[in-house]
Protein backbone atom coordinates (compact mmCIF):
# COMPACT_ATOMS: atom_id res chain seq x y z
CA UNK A 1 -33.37 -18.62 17.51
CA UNK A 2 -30.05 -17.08 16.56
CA UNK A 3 -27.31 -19.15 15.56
CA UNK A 4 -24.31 -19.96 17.66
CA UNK A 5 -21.13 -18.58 16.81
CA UNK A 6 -17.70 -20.54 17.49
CA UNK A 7 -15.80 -17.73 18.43
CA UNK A 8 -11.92 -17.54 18.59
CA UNK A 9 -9.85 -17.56 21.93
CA UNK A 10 -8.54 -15.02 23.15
CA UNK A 11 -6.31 -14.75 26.17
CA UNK A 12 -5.46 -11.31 28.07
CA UNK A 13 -2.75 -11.62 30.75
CA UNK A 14 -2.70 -8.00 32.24
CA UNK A 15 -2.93 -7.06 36.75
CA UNK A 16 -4.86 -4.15 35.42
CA UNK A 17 -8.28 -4.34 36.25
CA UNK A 18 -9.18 -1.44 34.22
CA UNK A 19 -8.21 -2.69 31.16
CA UNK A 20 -8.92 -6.00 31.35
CA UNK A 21 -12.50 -4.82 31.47
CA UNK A 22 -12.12 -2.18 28.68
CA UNK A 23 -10.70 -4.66 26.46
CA UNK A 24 -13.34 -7.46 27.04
CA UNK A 25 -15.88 -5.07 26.84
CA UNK A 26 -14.39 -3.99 23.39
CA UNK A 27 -13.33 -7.66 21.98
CA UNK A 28 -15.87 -9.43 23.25
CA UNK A 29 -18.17 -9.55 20.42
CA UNK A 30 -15.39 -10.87 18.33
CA UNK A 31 -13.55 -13.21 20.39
CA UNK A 32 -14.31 -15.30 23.49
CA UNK A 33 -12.44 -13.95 26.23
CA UNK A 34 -9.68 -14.87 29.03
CA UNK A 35 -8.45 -13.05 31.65
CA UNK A 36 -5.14 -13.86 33.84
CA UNK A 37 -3.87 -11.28 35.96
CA UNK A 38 0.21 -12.73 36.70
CA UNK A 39 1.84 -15.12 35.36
CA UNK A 40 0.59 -18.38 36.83
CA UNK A 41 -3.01 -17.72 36.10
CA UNK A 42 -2.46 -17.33 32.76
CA UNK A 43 -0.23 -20.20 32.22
CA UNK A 44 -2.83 -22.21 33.90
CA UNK A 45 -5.72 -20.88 31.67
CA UNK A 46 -3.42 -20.73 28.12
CA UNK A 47 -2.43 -25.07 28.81
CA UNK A 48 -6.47 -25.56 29.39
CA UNK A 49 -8.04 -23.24 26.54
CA UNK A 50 -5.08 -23.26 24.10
CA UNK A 51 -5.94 -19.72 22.94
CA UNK A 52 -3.79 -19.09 19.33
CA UNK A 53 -3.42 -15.69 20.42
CA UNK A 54 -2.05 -13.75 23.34
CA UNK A 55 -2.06 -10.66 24.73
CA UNK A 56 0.29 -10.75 27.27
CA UNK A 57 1.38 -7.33 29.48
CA UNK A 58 5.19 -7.61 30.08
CA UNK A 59 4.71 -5.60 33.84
CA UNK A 60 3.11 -8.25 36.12
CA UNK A 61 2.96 -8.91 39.75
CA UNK A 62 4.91 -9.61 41.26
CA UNK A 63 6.94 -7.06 39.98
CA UNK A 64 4.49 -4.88 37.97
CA UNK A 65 7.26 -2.33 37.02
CA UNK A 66 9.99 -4.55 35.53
CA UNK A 67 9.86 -7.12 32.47
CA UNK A 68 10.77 -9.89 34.06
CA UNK A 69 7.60 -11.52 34.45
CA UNK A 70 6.29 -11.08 31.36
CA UNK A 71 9.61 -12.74 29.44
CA UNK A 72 8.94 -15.57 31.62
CA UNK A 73 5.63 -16.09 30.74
CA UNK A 74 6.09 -15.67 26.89
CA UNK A 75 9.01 -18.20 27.56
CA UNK A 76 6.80 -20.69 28.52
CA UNK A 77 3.41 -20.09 26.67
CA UNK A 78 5.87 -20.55 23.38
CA UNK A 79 7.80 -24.02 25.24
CA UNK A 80 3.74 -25.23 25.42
CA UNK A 81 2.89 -24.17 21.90
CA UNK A 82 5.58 -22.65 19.59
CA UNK A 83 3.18 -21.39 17.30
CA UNK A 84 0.82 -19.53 19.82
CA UNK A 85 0.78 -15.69 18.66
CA UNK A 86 1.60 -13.69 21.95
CA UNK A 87 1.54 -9.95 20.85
CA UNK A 88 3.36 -8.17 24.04
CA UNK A 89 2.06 -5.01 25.85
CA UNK A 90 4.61 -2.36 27.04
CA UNK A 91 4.66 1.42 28.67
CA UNK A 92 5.98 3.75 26.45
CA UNK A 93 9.47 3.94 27.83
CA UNK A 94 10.36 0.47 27.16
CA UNK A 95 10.15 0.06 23.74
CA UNK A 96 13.29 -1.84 24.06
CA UNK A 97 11.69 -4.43 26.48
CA UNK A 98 8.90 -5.30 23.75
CA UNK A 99 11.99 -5.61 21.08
CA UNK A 100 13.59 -8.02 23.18
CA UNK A 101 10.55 -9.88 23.77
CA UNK A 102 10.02 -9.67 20.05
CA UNK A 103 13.62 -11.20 19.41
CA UNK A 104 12.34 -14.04 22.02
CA UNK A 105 9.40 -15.50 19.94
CA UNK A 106 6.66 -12.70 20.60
CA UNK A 107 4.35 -12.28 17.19
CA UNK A 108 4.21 -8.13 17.68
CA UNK A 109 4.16 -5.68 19.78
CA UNK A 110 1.96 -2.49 21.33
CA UNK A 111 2.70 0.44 23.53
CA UNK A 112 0.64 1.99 26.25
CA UNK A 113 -1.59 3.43 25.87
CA UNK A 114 -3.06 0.72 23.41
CA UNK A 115 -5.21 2.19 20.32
CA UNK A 116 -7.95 0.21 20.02
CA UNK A 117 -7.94 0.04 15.80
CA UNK A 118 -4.76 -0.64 16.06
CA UNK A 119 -5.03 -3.73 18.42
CA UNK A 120 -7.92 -4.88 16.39
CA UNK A 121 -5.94 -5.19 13.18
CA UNK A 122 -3.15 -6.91 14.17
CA UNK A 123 -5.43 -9.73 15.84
CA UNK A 124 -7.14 -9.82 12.71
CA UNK A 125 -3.95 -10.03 11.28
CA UNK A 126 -2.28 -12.60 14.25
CA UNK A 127 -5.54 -14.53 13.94
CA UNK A 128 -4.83 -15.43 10.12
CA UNK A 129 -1.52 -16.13 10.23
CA UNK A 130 -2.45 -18.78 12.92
CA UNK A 131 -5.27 -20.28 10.92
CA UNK A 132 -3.14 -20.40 8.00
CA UNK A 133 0.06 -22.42 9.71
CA UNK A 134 -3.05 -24.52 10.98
CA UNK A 135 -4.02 -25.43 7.69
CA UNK A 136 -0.05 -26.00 5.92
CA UNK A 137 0.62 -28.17 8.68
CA UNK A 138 -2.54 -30.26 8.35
CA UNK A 139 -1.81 -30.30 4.67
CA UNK A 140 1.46 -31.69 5.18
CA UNK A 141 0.53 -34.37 7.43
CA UNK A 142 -2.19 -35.39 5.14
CA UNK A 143 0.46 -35.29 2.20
CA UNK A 144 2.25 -39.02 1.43
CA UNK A 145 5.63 -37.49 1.86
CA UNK A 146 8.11 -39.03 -0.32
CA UNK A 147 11.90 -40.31 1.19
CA UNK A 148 13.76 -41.75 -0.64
CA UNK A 149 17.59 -43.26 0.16
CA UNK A 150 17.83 -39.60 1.91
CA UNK A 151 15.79 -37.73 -0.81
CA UNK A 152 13.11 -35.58 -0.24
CA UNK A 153 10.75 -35.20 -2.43
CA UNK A 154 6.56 -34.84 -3.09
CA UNK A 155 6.28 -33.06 -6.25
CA UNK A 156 5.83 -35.08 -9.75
CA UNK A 157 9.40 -34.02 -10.97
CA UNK A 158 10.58 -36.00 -7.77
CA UNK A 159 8.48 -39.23 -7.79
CA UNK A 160 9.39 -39.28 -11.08
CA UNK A 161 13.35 -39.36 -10.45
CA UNK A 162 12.85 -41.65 -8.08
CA UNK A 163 10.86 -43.99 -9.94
CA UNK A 164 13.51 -44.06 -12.71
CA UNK A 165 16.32 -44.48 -10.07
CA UNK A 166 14.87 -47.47 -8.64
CA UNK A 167 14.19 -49.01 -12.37
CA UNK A 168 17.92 -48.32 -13.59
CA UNK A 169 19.00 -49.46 -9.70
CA UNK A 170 17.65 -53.06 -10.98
CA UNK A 171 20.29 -53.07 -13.98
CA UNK A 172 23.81 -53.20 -14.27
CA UNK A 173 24.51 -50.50 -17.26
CA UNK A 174 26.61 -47.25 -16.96
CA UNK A 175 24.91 -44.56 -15.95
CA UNK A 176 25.37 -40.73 -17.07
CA UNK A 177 23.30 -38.42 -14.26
CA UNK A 178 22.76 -34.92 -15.80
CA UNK A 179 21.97 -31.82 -13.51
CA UNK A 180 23.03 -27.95 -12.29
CA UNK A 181 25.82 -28.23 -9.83
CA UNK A 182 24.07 -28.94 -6.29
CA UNK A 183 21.03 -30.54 -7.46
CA UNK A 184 22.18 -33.69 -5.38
CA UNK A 185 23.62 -35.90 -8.11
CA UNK A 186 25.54 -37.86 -5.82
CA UNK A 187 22.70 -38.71 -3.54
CA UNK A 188 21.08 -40.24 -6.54
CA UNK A 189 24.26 -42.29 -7.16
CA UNK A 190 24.12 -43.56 -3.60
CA UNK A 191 20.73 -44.40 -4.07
CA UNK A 192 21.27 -46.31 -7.43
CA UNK A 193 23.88 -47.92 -5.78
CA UNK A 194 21.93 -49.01 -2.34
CA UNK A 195 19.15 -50.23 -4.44
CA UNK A 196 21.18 -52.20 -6.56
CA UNK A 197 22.77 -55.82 -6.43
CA UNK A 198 25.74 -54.18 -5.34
CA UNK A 199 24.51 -52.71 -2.31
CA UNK A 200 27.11 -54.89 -0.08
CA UNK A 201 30.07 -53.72 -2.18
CA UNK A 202 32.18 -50.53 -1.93
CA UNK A 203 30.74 -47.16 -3.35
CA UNK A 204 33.37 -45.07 -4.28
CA UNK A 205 33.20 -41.09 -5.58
CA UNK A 206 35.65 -39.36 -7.36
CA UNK A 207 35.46 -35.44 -8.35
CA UNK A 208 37.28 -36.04 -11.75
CA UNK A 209 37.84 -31.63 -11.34
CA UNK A 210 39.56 -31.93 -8.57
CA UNK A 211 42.38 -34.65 -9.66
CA UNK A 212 45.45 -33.21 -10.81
CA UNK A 213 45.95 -33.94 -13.97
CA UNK A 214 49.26 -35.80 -13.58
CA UNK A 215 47.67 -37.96 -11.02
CA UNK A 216 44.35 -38.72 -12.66
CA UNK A 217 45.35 -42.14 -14.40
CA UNK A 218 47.01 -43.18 -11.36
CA UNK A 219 44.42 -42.38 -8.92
CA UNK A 220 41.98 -43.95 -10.94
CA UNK A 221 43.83 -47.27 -12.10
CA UNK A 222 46.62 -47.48 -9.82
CA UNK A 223 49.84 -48.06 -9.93
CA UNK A 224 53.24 -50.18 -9.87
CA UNK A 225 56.40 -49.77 -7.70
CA UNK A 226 59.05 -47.82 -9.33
CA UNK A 227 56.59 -46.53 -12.22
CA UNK A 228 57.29 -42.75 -11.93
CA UNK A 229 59.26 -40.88 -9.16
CA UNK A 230 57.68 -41.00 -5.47
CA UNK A 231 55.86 -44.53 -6.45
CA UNK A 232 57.49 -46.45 -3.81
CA UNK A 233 54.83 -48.82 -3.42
CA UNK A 234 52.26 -50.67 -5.57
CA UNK A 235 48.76 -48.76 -5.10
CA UNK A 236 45.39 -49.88 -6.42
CA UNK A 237 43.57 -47.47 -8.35
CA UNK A 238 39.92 -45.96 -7.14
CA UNK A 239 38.28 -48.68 -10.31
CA UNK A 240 40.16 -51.69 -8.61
CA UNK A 241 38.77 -50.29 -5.24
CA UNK A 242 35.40 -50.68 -6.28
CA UNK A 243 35.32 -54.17 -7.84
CA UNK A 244 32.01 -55.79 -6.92
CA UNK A 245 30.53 -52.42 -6.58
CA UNK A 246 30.06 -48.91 -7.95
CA UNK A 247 32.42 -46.39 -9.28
CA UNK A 248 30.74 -42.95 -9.13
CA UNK A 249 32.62 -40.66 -11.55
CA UNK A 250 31.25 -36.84 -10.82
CA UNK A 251 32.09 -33.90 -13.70
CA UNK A 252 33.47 -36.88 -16.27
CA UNK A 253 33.27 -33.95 -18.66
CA UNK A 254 36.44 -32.89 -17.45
CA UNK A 255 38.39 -35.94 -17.51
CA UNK A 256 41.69 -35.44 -20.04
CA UNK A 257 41.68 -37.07 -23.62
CA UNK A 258 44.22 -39.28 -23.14
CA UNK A 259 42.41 -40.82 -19.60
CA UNK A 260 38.82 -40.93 -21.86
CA UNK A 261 40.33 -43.69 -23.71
CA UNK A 262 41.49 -45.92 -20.97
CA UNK A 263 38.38 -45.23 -19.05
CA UNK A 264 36.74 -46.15 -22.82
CA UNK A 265 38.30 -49.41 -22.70
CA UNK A 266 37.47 -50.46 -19.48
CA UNK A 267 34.05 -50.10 -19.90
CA UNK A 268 34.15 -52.09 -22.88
CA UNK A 269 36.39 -54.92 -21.74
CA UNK A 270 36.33 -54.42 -17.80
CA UNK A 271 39.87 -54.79 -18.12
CA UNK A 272 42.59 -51.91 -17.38
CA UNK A 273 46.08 -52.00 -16.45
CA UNK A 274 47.97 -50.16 -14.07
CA UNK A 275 50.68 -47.26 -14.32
CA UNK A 276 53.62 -49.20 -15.58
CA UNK A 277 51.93 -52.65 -15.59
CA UNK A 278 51.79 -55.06 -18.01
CA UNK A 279 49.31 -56.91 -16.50
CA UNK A 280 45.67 -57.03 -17.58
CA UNK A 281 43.61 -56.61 -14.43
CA UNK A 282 39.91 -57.25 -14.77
CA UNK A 283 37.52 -55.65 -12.22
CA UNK A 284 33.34 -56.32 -12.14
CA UNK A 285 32.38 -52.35 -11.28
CA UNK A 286 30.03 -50.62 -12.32
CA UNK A 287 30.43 -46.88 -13.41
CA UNK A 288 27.68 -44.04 -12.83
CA UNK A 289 28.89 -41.08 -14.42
CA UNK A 290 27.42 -37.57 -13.93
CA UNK A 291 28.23 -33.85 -15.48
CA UNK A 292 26.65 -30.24 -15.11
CA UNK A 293 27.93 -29.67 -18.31
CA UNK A 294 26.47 -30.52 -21.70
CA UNK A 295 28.75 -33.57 -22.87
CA UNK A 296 26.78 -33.51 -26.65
CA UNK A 297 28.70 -29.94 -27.20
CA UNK A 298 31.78 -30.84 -25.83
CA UNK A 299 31.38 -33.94 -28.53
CA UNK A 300 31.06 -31.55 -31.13
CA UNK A 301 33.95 -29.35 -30.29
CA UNK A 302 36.25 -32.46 -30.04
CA UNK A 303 36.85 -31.98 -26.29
CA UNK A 304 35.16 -35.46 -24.85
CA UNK A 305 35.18 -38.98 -27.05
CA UNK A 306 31.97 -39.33 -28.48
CA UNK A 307 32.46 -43.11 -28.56
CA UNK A 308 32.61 -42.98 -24.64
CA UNK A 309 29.69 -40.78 -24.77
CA UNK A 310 27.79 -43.39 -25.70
CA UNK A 311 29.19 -45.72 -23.33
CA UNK A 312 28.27 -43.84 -20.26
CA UNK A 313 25.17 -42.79 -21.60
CA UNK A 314 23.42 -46.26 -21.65
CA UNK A 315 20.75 -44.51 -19.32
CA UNK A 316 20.73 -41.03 -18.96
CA UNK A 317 18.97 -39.63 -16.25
CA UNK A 318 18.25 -35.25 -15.78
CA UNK A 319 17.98 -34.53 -12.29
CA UNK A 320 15.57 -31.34 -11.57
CA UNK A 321 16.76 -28.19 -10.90
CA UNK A 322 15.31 -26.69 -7.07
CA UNK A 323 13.42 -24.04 -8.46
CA UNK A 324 11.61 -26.70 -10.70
CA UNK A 325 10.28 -28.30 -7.91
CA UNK A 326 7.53 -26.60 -6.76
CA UNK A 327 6.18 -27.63 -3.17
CA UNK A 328 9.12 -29.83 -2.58
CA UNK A 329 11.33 -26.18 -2.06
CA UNK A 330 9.44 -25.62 1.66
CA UNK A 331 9.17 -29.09 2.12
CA UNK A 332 13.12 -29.57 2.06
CA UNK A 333 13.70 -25.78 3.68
CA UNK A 334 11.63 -27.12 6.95
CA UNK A 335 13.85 -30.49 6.83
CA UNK A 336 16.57 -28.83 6.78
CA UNK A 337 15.98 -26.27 9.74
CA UNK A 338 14.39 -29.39 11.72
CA UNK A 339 18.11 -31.08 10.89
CA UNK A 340 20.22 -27.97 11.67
CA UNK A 341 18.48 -26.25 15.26
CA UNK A 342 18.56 -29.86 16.20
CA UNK A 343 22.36 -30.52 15.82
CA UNK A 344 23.05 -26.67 17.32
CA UNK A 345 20.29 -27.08 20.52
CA UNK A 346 18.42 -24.73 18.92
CA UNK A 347 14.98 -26.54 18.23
CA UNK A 348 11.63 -24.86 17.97
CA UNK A 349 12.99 -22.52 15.59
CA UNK A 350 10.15 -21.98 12.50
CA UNK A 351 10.56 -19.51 9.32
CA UNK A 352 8.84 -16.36 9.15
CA UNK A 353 5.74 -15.94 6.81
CA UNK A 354 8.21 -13.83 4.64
CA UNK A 355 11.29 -15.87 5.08
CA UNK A 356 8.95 -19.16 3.66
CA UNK A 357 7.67 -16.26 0.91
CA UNK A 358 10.93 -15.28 0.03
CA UNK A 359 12.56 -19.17 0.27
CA UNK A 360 9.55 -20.55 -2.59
CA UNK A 361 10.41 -17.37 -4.90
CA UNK A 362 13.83 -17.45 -4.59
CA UNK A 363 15.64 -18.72 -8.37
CA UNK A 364 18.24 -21.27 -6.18
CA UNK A 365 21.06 -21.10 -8.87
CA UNK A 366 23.09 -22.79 -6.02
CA UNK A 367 19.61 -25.59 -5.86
CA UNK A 368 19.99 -27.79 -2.83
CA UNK A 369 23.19 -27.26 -1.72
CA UNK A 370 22.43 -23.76 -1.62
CA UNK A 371 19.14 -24.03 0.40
CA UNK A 372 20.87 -26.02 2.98
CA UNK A 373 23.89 -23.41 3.39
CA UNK A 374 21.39 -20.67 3.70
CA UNK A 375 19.27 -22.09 6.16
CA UNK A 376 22.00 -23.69 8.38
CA UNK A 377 23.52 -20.03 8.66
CA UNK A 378 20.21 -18.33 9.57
CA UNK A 379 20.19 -21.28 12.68
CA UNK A 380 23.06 -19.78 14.04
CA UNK A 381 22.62 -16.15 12.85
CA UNK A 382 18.78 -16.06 14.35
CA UNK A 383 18.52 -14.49 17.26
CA UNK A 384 14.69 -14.74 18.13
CA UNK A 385 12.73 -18.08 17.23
CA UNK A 386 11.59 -17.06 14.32
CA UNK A 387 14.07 -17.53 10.84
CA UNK A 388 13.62 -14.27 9.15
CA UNK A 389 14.59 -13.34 5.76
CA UNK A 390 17.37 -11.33 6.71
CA UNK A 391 19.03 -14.65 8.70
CA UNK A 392 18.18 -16.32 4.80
CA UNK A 393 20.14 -13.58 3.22
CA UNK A 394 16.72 -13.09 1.07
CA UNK A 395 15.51 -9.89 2.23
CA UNK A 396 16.35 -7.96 -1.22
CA UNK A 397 14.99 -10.43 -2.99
CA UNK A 398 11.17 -9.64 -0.66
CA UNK A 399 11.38 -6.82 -1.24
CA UNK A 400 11.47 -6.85 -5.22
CA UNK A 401 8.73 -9.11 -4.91
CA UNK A 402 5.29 -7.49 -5.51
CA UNK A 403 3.16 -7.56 -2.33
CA UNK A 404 0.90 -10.54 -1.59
CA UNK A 405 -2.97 -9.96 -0.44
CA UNK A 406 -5.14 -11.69 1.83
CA UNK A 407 -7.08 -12.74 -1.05
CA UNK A 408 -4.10 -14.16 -3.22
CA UNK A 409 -2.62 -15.84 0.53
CA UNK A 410 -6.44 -17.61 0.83
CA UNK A 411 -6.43 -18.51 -2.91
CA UNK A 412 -2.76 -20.46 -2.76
CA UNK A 413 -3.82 -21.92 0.35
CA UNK A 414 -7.04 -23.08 -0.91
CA UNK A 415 -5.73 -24.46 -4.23
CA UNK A 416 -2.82 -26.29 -2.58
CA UNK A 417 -5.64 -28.17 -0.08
CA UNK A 418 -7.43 -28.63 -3.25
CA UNK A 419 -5.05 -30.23 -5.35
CA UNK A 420 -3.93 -32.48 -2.55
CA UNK A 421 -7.28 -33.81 -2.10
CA UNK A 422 -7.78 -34.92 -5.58
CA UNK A 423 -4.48 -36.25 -5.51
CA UNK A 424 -5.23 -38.83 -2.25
CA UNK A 425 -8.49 -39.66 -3.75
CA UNK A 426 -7.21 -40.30 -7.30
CA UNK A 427 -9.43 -37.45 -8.99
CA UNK A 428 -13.14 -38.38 -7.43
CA UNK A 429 -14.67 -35.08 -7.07
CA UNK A 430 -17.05 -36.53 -4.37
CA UNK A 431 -14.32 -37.75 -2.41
CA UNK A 432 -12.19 -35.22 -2.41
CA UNK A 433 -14.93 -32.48 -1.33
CA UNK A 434 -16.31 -35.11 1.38
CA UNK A 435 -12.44 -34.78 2.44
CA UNK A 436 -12.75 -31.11 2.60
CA UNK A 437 -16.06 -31.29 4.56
CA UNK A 438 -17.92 -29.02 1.41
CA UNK A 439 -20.53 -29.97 -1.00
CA UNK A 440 -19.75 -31.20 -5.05
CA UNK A 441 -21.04 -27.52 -6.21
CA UNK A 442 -18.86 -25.76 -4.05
CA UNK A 443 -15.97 -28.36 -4.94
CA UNK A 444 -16.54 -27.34 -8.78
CA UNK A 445 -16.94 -23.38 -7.94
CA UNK A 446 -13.68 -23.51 -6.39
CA UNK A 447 -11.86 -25.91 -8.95
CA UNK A 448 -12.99 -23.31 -11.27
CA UNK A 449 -11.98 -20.27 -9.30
CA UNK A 450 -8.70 -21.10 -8.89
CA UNK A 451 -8.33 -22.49 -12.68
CA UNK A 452 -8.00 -26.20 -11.70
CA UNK A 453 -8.69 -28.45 -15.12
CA UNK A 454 -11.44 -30.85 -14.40
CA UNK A 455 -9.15 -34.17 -15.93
């Protein structure tokens, strides 16, 4: 008795008779078949078999010589499932028709007369590209995605940030945050500061590079009527502002010498007094500082106090650089576009398999910030449903990129859903290859295939 074959869907919408029957006749051994012959019919048949793959004629009845038809069905085939395949079938003369369709969400396109070897490889190839979104997205939904106070994260480097956050949260000591400019050194200030004691109290930022000088110490600490020209009221300072909760001090490293001292003594004695005061104000806030620069240098070349380096610097935490992250990269590319198409009406929209190529190779010197500027232009630059890498900006970078083969796409794919299954079943081999559905052995050949340590 032979053994029965699964094969995969397959769904033809075409009025031609002729080829309908050529191309079951020539597909059939590969895929099981479904014919439609307008656009009804196939809807009806592509909601009840859920085919990943369409071949959809862009004549049909009834108006078999215009494209109408056809847009209408790839329209809604892609509003049922956005990430069916639906390669689009044109006459020779309207090339244009199949771009457009192309630019609408269609996977590819062929003209009439179709070459068979030339159909067959780009199912192969539609075919794989389906089974492999398949697999990310069960990946990700079996992954114990990480958010916390608004940050992303699932790699080590980012449960390991916000494991420290949440321990330094729990004290009241100065802070000094340490990271590349756009690595999201605020947002971890925030968080320290929701997570904190002083959660109900004011949290207050101030971009120490973009004070003028001449205003710094009064922005900061305030100050008295008639103290310098144009002070014709008392103001409290930004510290005052945030008594009972936290003062977040971004790029310290640029503060001036003689506003490192006061700042010094605050932290010391919590007291401070304002521009052309006398009196000694005291003020319970606590300071998180944070730089992109490297304070020890600017200790050595006598540019910032090292005596208030060492106040700050009670805890010191280094905040990851994007490209250091690993998985998190797509993971906070997809949140992103997920944010972005839904505040422009444009949801639905997914990245290409070169733009998410192209997004995890990419360097990021700009890190998160940078990601999120990217990928909220290509929502309004994108004019099909698809993000490409040209909407990212990112096509030079592809294309310096060596190529990728089927066999290095199937290896990352299969050491990622490795990994992630000895992960949720804390190492256990059996486990993790009973999640898997494969035997120990084959668990073992693969760990060692793709150069997984056995821990």
């Amino acid at each position: 008795m032979e053994p029965f074959i699964i094969k995969p869907k397959l769904l033809i919408v075409d009025d031609d008779e002729e080829i309908c029957t050529q191309m079951k006749w020539a597909l059939g051994g590969e895929y099981e078949i479904h014919l439609a012959g307008n656009r009804a019919a196939g809807l009806e048949l592509f909601k009840s078999q859920r085919p990943p793959v369409v071949l959809l004629d862009l004549g049909l009845p009834p108006q078999p010589n215009e494209p109408g038809e056809g847009l209408a069905a790839l329209a809604a085939i892609l509003a049922i499932d956005r990430e069916a395949k639906v390669i689009v079938i044109s006459g020779q003369g309207e090339k244009e028709n199949a771009l457009h369709a192309v630019g609408a969400g269609a996977y590819d396109f062929l003209c009439k007369p179709v070459e068979l070897d030339n159909l067959k490889l780009l199912l192969q190839r539609a075919y794989y590209v389906a089974r492999l979104e398949r697999e990310f997205h069960e990946l990700q939904q079996n992954q114990e995605v990480e958010l916390f106070e608004g940050m992303l994260g699932n790699s080590s480097q980012a449960r390991g940030l916000f494991s420290a956050l949440r321990k330094i949260a729990a004290s009241s000591a100065p802070v000094l945050l340490l990271g590349e400019s756009g690595t999201g050194k605020e947002m971890a200030a925030v968080a320290i500061h929701r997570r904190s004691s002083r959660s109900s109290g004011p949290f207050v930022p101030v971009n120490c590079n973009a004070l003028p000088e001449n205003l710094i110490e009064s922005e900061l600490f305030g100050h008295e009527k008639g103290s310098f020209t144009g002070a014709d009221i008392q103001r409290k300072g930004l510290v005052e502002t945030a008594q009972g909760g936290t003062l977040f001090l971004d790029e310290i490293g640029e503060l001036p010498p003689a506003i490192q001292v006061k700042l010094l003594r605050f932290l010391q004695d919590r007291r401070f007094q304002r521009v052309g005061g006398r009196q000694e104000i005291q003020s319970d806030t606590r300071v998180v500082a944070a730089t992109n620069s490297d304070l020890k240098a600017a200790v050595k070349n006598g540019t910032f106090r090292e005596d208030l380096y060492f106040r700050i610097a009670v805890v010191t935490v280094s905040i990851p650089a994007l490209r250091d992250r690993g998985e998190d990269i797509g993971l906070i590319a997809r949140e992103f576009l997920h944010r972005h198409a839904l505040q422009n009406g444009r949801t639905g929209l997914v990245f290409s398999p070169d733009a998410l190529r192209a997004i995890n190779r990419y360097r990021w010197p700009g890190n998160i910030r940078e990601l999120q500027n990217r990928v909220q232009r290509a929502v309004i630059m994108a004019e099909g449903r698809r993000i490409s890498v040209d909407d990212m900006e990112l096509s030079q970078l592809l294309e310096d990129l060596p190529s990728v083969t089927l066999k290095e796409a199937r290896e990352e794919i299969e050491r990622e859903m490795v990994q992630q299954a000895l992960k949720r079943h804390a190492g256990k081999i059996s486990s993790a290859a009973v999640d898997l559905g494969i035997s120990r052995p084959t668990f073992y050949e693969l760990m060692e295939k793709l150069g997984i340590p056995r821990e």
